[in-house]
Protein backbone atom coordinates (compact mmCIF):
# COMPACT_ATOMS: atom_id res chain seq x y z
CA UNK A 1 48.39 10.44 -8.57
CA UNK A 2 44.50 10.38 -9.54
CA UNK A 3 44.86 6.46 -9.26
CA UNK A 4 46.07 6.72 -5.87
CA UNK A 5 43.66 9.09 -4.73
CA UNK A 6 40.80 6.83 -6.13
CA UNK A 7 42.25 3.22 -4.45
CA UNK A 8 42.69 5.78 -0.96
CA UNK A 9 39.13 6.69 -1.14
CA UNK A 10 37.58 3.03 -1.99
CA UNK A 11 39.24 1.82 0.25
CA UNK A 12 38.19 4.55 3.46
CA UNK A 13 34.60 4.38 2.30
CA UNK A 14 34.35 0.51 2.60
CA UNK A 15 37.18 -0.87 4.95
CA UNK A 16 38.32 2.15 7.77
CA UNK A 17 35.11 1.45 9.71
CA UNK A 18 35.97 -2.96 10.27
CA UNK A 19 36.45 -2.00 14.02
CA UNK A 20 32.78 -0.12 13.99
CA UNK A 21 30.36 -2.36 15.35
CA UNK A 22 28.12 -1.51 12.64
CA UNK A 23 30.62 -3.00 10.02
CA UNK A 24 28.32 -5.82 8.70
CA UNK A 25 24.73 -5.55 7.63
CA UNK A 26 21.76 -7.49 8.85
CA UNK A 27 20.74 -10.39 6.65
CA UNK A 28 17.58 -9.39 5.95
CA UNK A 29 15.04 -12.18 3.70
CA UNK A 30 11.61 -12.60 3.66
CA UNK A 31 10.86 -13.05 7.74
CA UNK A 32 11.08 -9.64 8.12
CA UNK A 33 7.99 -8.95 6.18
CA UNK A 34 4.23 -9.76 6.17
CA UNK A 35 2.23 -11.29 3.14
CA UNK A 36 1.11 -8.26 2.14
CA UNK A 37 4.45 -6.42 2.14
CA UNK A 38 4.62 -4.50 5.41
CA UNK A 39 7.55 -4.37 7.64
CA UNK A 40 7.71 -6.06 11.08
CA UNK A 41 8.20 -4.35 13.93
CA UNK A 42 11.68 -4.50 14.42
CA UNK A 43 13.59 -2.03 16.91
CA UNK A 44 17.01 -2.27 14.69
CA UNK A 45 15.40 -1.79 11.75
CA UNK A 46 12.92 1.41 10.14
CA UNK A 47 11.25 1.77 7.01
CA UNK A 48 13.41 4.50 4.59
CA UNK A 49 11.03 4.81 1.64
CA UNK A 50 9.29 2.43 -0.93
CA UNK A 51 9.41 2.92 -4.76
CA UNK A 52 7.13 1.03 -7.29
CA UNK A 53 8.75 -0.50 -10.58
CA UNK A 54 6.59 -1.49 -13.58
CA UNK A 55 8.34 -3.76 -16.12
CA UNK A 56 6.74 -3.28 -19.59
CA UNK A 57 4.77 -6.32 -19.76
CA UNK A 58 2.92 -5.14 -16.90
CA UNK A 59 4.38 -7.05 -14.46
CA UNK A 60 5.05 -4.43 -10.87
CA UNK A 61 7.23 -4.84 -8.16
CA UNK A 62 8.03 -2.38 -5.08
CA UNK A 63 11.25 -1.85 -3.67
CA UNK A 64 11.59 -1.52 0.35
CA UNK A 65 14.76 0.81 1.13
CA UNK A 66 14.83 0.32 5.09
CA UNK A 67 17.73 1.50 7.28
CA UNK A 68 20.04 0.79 10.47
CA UNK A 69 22.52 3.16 11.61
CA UNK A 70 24.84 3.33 8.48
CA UNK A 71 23.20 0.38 6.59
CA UNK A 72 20.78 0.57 3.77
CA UNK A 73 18.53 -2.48 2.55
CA UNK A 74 17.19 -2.78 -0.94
CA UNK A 75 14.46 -4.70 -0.67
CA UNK A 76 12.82 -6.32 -3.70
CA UNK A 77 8.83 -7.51 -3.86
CA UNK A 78 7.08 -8.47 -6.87
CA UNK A 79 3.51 -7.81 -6.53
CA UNK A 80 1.59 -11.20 -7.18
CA UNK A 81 -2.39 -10.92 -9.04
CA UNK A 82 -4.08 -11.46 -5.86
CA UNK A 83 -2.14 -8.61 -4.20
CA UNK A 84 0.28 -10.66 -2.29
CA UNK A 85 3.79 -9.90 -2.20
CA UNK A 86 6.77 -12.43 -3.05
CA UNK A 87 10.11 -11.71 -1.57
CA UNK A 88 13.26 -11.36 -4.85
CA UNK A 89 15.93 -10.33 -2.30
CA UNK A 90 17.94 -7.66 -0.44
CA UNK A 91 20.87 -5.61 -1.09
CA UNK A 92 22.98 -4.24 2.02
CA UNK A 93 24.87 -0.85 1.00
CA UNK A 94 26.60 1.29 3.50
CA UNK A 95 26.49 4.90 3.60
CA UNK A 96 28.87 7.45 5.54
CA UNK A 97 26.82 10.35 4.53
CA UNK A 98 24.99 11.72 7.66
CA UNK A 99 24.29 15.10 6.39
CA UNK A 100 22.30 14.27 2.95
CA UNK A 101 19.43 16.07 2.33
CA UNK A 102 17.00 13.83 0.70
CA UNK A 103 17.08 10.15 -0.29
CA UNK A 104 20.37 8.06 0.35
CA UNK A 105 19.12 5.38 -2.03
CA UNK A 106 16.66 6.04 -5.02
CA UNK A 107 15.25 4.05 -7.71
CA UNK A 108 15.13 4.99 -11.32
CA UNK A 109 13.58 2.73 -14.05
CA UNK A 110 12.26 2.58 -17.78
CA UNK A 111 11.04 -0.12 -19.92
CA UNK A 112 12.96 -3.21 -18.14
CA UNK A 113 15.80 -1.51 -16.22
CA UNK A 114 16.00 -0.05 -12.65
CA UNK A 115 18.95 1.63 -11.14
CA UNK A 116 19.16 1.42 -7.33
CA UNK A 117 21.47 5.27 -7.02
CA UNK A 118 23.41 4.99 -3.44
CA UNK A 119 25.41 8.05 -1.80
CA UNK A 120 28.20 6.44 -0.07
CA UNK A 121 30.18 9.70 1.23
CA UNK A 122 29.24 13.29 -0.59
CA UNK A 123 31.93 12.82 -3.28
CA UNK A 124 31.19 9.26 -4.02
CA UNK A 125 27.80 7.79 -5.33
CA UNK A 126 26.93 4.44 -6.36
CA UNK A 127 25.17 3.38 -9.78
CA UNK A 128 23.78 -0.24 -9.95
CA UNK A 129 21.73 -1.42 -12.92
CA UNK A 130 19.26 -4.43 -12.99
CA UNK A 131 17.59 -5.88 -16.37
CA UNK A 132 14.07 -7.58 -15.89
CA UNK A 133 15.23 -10.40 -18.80
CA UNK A 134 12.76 -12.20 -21.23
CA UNK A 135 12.72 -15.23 -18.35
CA UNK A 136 11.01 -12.98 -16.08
CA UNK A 137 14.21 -12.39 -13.93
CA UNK A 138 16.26 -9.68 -12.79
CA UNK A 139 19.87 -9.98 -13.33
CA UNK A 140 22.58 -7.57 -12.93
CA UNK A 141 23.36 -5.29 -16.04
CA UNK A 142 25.76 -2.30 -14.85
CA UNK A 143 27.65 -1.51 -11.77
CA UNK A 144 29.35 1.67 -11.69
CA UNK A 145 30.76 4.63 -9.68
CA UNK A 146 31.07 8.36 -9.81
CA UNK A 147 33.72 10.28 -7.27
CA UNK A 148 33.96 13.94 -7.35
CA UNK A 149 38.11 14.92 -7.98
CA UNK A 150 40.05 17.68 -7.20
CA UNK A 151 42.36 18.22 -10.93
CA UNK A 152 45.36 19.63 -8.73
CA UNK A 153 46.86 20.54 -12.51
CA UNK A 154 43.99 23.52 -12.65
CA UNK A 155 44.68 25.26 -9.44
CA UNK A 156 46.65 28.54 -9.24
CA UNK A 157 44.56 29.67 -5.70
CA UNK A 158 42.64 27.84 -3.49
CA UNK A 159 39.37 30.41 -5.01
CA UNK A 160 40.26 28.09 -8.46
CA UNK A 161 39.26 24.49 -7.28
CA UNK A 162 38.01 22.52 -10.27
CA UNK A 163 36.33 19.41 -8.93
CA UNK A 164 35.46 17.06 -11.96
CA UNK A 165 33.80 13.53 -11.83
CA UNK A 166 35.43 10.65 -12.56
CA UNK A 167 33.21 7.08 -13.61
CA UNK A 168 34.57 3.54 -12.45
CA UNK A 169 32.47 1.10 -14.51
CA UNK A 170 32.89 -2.85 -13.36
CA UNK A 171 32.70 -5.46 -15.71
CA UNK A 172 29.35 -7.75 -15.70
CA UNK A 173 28.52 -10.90 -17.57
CA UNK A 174 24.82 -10.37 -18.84
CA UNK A 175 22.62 -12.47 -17.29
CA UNK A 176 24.36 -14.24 -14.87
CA UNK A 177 23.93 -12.60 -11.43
CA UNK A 178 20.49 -12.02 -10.13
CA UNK A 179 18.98 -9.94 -8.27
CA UNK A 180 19.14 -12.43 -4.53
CA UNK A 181 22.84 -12.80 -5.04
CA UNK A 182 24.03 -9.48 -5.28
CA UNK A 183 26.27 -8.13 -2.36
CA UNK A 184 28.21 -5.23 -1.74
CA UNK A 185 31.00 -7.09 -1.31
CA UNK A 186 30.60 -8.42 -5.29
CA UNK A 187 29.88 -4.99 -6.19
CA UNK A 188 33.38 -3.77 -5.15
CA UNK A 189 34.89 -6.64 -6.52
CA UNK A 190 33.22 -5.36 -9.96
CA UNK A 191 33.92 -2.18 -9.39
CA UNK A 192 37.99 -2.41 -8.71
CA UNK A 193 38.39 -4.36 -11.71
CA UNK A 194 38.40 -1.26 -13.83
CA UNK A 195 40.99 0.61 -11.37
């Protein structure tokens, strides 16, 4: 029953909107930015929020997280000596969550790991994990995915709901993917491997 109720709500959060016209993302890459890391002015497209990342060798990038209707773009910079910014690559994830307070994307990181943390509905939050390797790349380490459940075994009254979470982890080979070639469309391929 849980398994069902898991495959039900994957699948609503990332295929019941294909007739929505804002079903795909925007390829977003480098000409959408200026040399020193500002957004262009674009009408279908508005800054979210920027996060900085420093790697433990010193090295410092910034992440862009910029937004059209539903769409969120993970946008990754590392910051060059003489201030310029060089374009990694963008990652498209789509939210159905109007009525978040807050952030819809943040960035956590320590030593040489970020997670990108995505709310995809308000039961359902995304977990992806990048590793800044000794090669001075960023590959993809973790992928995962927390759902709030309802454990129908626990309820006597509707005033006795127990809603537990339950993790999805996908299966990654170290050091393979990086950073440019992530999509959410691998990421749910990871994911369902595990289901």
């Amino acid at each position: 029953m849980l398994r069902l109720a898991l495959i039900f709500i994957i699948l609503f959060s990332f295929n019941l909107y294909s007739q929505n016209i804002d079903n795909k993302p925007m390829k977003i890459n480098e000409k959408y930015f200026t040399d020193d890391g500002n957004l262009k002015n674009n009408k279908e497209l508005s800054l979210y929020a920027i996060r900085k990342i420093r790697f433990t060798d010193k090295s410092s990038y910034e992440m862009f997280i910029s937004k059209n209707n539903y769409w969120y773009y993970y946008t990754l910079f590392q910051i060059e000596q003489n201030n310029k910014y060089k374009y990694i690559g963008t990652i498209a994830l789509k939210s159905f969550n109007n009525n978040i307070e807050g952030l819809i994307g943040n960035i956590v990181y320590k030593d040489n790991y970020f997670t990108i943390e995505h709310s995809v509905m308000s039961d359902l939050k995304m977990y992806i994990t990048f590793k800044y390797n000794n090669d001075k790349k960023i590959y993809l380490d973790k992928v995962s995915m927390i759902i709030q459940t309802v454990d129908a075994s626990t309820i006597t009254d509707t005033n006795d709901i127990k809603i537990t979470p339950k993790q999805i982890n996908g299966n990654i080979v170290p050091n393979k993917i990086l950073y440019k070639d992530v999509t959410i469309d691998m990421i749910t391929r990871l994911l369902s491997l595990d289901i």
